[in-house]
C-alpha atoms as a PDB file:
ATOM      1  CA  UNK A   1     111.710  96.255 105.766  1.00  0.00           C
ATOM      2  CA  UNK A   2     110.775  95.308 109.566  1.00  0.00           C
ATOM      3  CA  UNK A   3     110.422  91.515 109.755  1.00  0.00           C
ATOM      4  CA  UNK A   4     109.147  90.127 112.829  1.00  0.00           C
ATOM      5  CA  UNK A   5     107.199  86.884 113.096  1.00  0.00           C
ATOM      6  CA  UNK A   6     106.946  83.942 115.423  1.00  0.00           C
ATOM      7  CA  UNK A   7     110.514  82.403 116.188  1.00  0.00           C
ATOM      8  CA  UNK A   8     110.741  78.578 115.464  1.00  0.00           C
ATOM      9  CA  UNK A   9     110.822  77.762 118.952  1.00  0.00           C
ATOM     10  CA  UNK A  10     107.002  79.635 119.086  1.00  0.00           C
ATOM     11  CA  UNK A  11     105.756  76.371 117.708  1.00  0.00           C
ATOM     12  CA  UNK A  12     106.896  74.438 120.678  1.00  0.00           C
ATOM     13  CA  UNK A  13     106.750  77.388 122.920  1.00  0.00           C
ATOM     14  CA  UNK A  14     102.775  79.112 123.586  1.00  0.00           C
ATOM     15  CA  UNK A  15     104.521  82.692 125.217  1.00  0.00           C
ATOM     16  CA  UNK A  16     104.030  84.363 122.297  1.00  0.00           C
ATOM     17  CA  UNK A  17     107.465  86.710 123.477  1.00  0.00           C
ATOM     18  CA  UNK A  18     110.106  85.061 121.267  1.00  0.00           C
ATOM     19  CA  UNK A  19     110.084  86.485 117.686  1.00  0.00           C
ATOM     20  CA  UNK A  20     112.089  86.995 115.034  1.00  0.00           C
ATOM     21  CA  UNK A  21     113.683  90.658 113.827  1.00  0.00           C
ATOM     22  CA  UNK A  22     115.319  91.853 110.767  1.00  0.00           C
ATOM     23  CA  UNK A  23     116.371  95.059 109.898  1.00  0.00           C
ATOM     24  CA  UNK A  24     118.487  95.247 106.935  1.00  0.00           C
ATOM     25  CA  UNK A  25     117.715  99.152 106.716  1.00  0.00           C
ATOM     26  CA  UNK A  26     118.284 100.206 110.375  1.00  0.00           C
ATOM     27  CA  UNK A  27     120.946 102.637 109.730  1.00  0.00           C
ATOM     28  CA  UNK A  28     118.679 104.265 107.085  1.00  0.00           C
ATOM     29  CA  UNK A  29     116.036 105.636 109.616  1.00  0.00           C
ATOM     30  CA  UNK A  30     117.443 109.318 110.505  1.00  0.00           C
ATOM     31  CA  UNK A  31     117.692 109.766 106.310  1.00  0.00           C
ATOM     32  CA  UNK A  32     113.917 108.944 105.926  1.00  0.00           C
ATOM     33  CA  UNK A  33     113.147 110.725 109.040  1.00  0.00           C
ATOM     34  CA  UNK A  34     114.510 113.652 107.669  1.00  0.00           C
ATOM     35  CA  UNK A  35     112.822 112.776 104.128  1.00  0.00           C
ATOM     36  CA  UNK A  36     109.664 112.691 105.628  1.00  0.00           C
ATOM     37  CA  UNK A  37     109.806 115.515 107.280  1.00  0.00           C
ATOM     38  CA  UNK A  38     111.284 117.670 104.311  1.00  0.00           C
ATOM     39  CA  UNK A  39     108.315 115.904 102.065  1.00  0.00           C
ATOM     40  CA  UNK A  40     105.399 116.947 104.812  1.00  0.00           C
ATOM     41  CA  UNK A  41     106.805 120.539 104.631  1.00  0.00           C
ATOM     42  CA  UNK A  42     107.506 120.434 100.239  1.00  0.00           C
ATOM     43  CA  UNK A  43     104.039 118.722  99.716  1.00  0.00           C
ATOM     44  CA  UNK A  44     101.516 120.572 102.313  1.00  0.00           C
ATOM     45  CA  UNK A  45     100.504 123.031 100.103  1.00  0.00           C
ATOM     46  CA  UNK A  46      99.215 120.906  97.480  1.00  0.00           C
ATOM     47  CA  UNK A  47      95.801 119.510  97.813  1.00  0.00           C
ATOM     48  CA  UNK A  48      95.159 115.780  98.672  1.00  0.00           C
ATOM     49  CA  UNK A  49      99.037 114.813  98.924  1.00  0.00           C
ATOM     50  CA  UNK A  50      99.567 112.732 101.612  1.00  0.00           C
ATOM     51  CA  UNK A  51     103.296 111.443 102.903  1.00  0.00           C
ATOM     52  CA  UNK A  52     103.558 108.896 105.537  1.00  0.00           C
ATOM     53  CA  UNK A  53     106.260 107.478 107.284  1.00  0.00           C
ATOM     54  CA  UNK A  54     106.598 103.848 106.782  1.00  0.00           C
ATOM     55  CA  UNK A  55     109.469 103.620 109.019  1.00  0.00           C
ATOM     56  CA  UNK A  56     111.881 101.927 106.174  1.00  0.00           C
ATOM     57  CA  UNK A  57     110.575 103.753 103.195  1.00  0.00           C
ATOM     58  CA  UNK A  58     109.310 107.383 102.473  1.00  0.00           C
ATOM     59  CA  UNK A  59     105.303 107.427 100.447  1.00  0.00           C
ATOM     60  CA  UNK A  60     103.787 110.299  98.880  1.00  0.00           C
ATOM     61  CA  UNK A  61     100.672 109.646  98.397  1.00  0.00           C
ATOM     62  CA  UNK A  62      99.044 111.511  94.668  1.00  0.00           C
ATOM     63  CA  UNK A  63      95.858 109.471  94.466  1.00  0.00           C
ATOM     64  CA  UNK A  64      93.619 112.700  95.153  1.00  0.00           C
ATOM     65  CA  UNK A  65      95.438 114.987  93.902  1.00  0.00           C
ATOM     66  CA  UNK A  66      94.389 117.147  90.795  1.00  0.00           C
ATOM     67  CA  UNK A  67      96.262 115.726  87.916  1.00  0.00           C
ATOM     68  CA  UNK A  68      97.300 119.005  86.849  1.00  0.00           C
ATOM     69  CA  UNK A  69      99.427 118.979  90.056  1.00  0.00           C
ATOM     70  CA  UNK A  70     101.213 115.458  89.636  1.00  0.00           C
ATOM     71  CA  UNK A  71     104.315 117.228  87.716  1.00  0.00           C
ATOM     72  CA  UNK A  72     104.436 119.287  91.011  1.00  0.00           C
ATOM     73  CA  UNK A  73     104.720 116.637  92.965  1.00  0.00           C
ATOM     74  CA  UNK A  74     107.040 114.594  91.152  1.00  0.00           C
ATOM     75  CA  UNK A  75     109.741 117.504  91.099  1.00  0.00           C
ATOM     76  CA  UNK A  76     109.161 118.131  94.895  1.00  0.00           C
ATOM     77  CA  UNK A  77     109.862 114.753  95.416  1.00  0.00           C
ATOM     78  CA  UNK A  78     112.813 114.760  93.204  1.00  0.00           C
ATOM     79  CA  UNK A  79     114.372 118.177  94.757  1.00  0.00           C
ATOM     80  CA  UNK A  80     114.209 116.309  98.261  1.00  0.00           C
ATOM     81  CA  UNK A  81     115.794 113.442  97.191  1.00  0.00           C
ATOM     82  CA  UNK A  82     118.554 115.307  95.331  1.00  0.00           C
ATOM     83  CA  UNK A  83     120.299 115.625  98.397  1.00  0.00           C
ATOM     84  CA  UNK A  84     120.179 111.578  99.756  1.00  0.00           C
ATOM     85  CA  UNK A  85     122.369 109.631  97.014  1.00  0.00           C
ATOM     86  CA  UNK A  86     122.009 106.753  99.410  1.00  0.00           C
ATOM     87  CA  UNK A  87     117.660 106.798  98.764  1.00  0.00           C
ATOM     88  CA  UNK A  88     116.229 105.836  95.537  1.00  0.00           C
ATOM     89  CA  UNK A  89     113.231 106.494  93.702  1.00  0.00           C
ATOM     90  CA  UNK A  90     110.265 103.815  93.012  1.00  0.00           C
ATOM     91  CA  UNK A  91     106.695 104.060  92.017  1.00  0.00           C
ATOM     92  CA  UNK A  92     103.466 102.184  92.867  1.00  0.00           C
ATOM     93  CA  UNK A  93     100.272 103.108  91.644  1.00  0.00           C
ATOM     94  CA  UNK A  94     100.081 106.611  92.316  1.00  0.00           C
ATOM     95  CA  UNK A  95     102.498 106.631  94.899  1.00  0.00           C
ATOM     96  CA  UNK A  96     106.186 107.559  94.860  1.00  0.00           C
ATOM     97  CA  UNK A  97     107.895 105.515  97.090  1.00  0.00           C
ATOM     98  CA  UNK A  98     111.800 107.239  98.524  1.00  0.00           C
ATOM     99  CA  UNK A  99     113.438 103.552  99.890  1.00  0.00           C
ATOM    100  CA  UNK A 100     117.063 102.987 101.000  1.00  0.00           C
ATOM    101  CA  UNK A 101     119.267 101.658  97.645  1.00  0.00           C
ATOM    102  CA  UNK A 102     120.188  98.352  99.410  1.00  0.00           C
ATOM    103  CA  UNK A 103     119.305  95.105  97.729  1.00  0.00           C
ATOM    104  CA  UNK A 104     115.812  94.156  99.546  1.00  0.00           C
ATOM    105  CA  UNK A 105     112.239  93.744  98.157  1.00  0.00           C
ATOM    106  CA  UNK A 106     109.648  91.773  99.047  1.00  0.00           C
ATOM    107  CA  UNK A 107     111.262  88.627  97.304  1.00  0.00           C
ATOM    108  CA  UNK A 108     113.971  88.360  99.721  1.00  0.00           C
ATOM    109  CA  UNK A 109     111.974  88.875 102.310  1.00  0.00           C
ATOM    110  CA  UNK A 110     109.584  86.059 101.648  1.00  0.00           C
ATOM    111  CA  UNK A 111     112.647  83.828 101.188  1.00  0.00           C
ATOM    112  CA  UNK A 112     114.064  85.202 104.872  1.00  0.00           C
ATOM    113  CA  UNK A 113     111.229  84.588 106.352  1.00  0.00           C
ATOM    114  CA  UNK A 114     110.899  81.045 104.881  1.00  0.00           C
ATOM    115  CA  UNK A 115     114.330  80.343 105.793  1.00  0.00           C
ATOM    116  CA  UNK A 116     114.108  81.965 109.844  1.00  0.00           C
ATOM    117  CA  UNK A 117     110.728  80.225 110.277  1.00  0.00           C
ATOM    118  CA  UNK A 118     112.223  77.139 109.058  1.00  0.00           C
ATOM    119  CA  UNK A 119     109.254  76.229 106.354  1.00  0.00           C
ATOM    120  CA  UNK A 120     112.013  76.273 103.309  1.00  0.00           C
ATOM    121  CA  UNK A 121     110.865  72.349 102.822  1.00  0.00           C
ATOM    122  CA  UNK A 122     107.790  72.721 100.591  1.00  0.00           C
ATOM    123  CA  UNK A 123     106.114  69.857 102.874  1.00  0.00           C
ATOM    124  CA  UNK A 124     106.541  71.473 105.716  1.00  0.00           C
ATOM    125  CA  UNK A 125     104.143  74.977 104.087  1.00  0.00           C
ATOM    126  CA  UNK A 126     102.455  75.860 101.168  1.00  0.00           C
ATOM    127  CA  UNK A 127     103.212  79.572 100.891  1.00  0.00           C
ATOM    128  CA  UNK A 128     100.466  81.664  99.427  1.00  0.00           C
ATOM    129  CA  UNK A 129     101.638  85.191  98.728  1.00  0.00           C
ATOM    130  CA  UNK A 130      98.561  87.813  97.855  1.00  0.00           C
ATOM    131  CA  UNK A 131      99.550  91.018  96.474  1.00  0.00           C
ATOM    132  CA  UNK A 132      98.164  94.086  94.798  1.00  0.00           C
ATOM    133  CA  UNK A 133     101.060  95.650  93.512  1.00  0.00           C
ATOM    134  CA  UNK A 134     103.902  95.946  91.453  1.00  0.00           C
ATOM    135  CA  UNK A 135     106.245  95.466  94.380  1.00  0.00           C
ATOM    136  CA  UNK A 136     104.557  92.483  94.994  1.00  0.00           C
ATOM    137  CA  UNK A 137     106.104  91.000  92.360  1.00  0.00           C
ATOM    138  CA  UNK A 138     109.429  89.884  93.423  1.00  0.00           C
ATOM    139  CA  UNK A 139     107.648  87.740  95.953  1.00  0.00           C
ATOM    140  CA  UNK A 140     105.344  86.084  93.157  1.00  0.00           C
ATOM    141  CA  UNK A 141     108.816  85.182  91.304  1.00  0.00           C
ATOM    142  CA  UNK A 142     110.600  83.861  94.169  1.00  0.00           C
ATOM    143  CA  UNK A 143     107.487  81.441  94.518  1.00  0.00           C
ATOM    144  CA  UNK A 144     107.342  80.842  90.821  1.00  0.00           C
ATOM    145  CA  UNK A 145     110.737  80.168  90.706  1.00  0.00           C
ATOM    146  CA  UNK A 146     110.916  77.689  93.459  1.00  0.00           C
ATOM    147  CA  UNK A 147     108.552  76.066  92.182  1.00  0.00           C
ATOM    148  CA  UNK A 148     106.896  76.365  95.348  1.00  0.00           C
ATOM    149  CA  UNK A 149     103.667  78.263  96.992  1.00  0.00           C
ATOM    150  CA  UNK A 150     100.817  80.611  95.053  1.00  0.00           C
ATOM    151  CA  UNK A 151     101.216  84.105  94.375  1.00  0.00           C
ATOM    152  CA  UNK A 152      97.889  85.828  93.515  1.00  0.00           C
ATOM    153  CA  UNK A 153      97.894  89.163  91.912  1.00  0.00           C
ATOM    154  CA  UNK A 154      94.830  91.451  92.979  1.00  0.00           C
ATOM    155  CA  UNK A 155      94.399  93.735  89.982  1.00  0.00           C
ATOM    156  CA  UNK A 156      90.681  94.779  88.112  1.00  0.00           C
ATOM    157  CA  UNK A 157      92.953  95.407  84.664  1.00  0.00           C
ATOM    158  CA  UNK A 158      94.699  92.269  83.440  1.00  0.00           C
ATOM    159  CA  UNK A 159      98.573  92.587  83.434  1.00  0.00           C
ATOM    160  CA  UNK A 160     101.421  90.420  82.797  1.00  0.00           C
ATOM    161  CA  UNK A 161     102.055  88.883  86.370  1.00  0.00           C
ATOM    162  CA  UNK A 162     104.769  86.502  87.942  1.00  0.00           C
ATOM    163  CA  UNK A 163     102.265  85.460  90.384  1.00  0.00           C
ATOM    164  CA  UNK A 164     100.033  82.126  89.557  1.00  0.00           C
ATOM    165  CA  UNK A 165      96.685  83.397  90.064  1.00  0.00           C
ATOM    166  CA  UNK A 166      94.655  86.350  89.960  1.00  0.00           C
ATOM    167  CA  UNK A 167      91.600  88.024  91.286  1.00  0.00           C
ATOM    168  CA  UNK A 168      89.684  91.451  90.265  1.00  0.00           C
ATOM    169  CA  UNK A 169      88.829  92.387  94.288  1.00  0.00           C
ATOM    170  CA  UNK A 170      89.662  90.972  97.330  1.00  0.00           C
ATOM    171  CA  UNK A 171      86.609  89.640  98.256  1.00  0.00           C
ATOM    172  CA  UNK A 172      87.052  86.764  95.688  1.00  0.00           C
ATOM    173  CA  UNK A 173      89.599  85.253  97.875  1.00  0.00           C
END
């Protein structure tokens, strides 16, 4: 939920210092600090869990875990974020992601960074938006919907997408 790219002046301007910063989530970061921490402590015992900190959102990582252990997991989770009302719940693919309950997904951030980096005229860009995830989603709708841009969907099993195109590995890009 950290946005920082190259300020419109940066096009006119080679310094490379001017950029531009969102944080819609700022006040969030002691909660998930905490999170993560209570998550590292909750989850350590459990072989092949992994929780990282990605500043904004909270991921615990089941991938190699033994399946038998994913209820385990889930209910940790849970029991940690029983005491946040202000965090939500979301899952990837075998991740479960603990993310501030503000209105913000990758959608609107593709549209604020359109808008900040001045490239909402579609002949001014051509966005191309490659994701591998169902988070990646709201971005391919935003594009679909505005009739303007590419999303590609990176997925090896065929699912109903928003995004335009689609490839089985990244290598086919």
């Amino acid at each position: 939920m950290d946005i920082k790219g190259p300020s419109k002046s940066c096009k006119d301007n080679n310094n490379g210092k001017q950029g531009v910063l969102f944080q819609p989530a700022s006040e969030f970061l002691p909660m998930i600090d905490e999170v993560f921490k209570a998550l590292v402590e909750k989850t350590k015992s459990i072989s092949g869990a992994k929780v990282e900190n990605n500043k904004f959102c909270v991921s615990v990582h089941y991938r190699c875990v033994n399946e038998k252990s994913w209820a385990t997991i889930a209910e940790q989770v849970r029991s940690v974020l029983n005491h946040y009302p202000k965090l939500k719940l979301t899952q990837g693919r075998k991740v479960l992601e603990i993310r501030p309950t503000i209105k913000w997904d990758k959608g609107r951030a593709l549209e604020f960074l359109l808008e900040a980096l001045g490239y909402n005229n579609p002949n001014d860009v051509l966005p191309i938006y490659i994701g591998d995830d169902r988070t990646d989603e709201d971005a391919f709708k935003v594009l679909r919907d505005r009739g303007l841009g590419f999303g590609i969907l990176v997925s090896k099993i065929p699912k109903e997408t928003n995004a335009s195109y689609s490839l089985q590995e990244p290598s086919e890009a």
